[in-house]
C-alpha atoms as a PDB file:
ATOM      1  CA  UNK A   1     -93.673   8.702  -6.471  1.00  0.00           C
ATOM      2  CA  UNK A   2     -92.225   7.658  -9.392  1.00  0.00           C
ATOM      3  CA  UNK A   3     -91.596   9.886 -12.944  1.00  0.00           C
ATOM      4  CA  UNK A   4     -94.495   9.010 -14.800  1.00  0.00           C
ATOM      5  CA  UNK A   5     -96.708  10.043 -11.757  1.00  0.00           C
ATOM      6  CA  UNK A   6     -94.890  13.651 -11.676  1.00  0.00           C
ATOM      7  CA  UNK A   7     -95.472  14.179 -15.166  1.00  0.00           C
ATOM      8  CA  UNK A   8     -98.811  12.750 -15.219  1.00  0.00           C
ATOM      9  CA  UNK A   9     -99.714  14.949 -12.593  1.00  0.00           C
ATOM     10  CA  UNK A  10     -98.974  18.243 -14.366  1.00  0.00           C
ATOM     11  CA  UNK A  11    -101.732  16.962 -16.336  1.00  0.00           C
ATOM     12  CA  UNK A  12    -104.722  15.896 -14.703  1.00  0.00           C
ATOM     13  CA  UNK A  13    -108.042  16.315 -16.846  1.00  0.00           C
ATOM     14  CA  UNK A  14    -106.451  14.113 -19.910  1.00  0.00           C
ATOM     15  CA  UNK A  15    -107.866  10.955 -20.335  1.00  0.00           C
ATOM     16  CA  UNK A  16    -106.177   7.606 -21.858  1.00  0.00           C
ATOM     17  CA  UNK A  17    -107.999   8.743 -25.341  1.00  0.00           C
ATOM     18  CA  UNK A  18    -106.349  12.086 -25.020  1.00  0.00           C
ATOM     19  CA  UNK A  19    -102.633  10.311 -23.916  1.00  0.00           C
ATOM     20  CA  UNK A  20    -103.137   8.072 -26.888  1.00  0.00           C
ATOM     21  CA  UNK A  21    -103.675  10.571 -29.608  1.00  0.00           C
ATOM     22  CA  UNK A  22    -100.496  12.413 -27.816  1.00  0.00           C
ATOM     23  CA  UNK A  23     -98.351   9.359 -28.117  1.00  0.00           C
ATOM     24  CA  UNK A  24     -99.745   8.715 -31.618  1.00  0.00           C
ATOM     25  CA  UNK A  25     -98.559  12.480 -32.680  1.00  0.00           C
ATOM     26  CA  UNK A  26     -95.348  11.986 -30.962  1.00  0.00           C
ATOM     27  CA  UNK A  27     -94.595   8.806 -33.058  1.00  0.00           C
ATOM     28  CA  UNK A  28     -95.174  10.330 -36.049  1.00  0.00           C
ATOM     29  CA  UNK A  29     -93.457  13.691 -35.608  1.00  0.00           C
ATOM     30  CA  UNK A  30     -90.750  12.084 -34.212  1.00  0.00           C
ATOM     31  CA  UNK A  31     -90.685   8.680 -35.691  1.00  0.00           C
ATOM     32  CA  UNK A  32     -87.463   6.995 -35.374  1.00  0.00           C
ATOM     33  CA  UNK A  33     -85.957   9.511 -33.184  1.00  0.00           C
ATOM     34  CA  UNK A  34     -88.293   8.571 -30.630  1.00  0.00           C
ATOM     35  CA  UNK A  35     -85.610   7.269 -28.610  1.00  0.00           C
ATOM     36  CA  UNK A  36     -83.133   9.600 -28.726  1.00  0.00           C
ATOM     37  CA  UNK A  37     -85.680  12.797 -27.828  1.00  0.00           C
ATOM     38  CA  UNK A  38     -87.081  10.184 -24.879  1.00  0.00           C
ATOM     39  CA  UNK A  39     -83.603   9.848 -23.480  1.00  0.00           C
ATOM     40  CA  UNK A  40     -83.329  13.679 -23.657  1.00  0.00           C
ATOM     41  CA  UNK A  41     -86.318  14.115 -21.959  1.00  0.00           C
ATOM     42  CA  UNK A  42     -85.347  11.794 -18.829  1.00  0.00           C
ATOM     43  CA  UNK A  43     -81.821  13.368 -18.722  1.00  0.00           C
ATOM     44  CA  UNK A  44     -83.551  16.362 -18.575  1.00  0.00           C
ATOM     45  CA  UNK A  45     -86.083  15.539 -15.670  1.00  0.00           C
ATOM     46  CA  UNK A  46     -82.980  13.669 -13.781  1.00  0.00           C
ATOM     47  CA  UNK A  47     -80.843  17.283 -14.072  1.00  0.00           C
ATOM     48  CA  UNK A  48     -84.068  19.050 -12.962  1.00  0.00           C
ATOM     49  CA  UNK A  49     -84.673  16.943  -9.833  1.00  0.00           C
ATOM     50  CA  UNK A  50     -80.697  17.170  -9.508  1.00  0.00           C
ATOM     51  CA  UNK A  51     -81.438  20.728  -9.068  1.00  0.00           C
ATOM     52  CA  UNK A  52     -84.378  20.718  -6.820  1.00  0.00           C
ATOM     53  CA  UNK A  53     -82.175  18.740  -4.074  1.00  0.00           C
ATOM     54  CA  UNK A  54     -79.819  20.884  -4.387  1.00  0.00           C
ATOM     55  CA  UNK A  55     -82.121  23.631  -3.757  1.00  0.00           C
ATOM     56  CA  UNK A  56     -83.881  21.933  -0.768  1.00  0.00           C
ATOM     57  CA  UNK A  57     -80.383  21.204   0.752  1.00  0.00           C
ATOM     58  CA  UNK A  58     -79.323  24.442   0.914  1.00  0.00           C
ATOM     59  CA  UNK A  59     -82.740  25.640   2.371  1.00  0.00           C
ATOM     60  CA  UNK A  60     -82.313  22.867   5.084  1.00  0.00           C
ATOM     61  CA  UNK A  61     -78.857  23.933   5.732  1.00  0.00           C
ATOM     62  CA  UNK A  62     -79.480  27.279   6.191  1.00  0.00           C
ATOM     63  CA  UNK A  63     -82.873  26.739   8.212  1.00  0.00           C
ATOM     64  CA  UNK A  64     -81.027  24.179  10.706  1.00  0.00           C
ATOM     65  CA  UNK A  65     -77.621  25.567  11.078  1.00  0.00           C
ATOM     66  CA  UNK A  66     -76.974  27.568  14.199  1.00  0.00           C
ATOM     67  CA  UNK A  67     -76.701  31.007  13.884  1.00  0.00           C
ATOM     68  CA  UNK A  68     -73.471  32.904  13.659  1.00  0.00           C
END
């Protein structure tokens, strides 16, 4: 599954006419800083799904591990 299809599934009743006028806000609220807030926004996704492994790890590791 790749990133656009997680956040595109968080949104499932918006059409490519509805994704277009998004995109066309975004450019011009943001404009040239486009970029930069894009970047934030995949850092921010990577640290999230950083986070959710780390949260599924420790539920596997304390689900498998023998008991003490």
């Amino acid at each position: 599954m790749t990133a656009l299809t997680c956040i595109l599934a968080f949104l499932p009743n918006l059409g490519y006419g509805e994704l277009l006028i998004i995109g066309v806000v975004a450019v011009l609220l943001f404009g040239n800083k486009l970029p930069e807030v894009a970047r934030s926004l995949g850092k921010s996704f990577t640290e999230f799904k950083r986070g959710m492994n780390g949260v599924r790890d420790e539920w596997n590791d304390a689900l498998y591990s023998d008991p003490q």
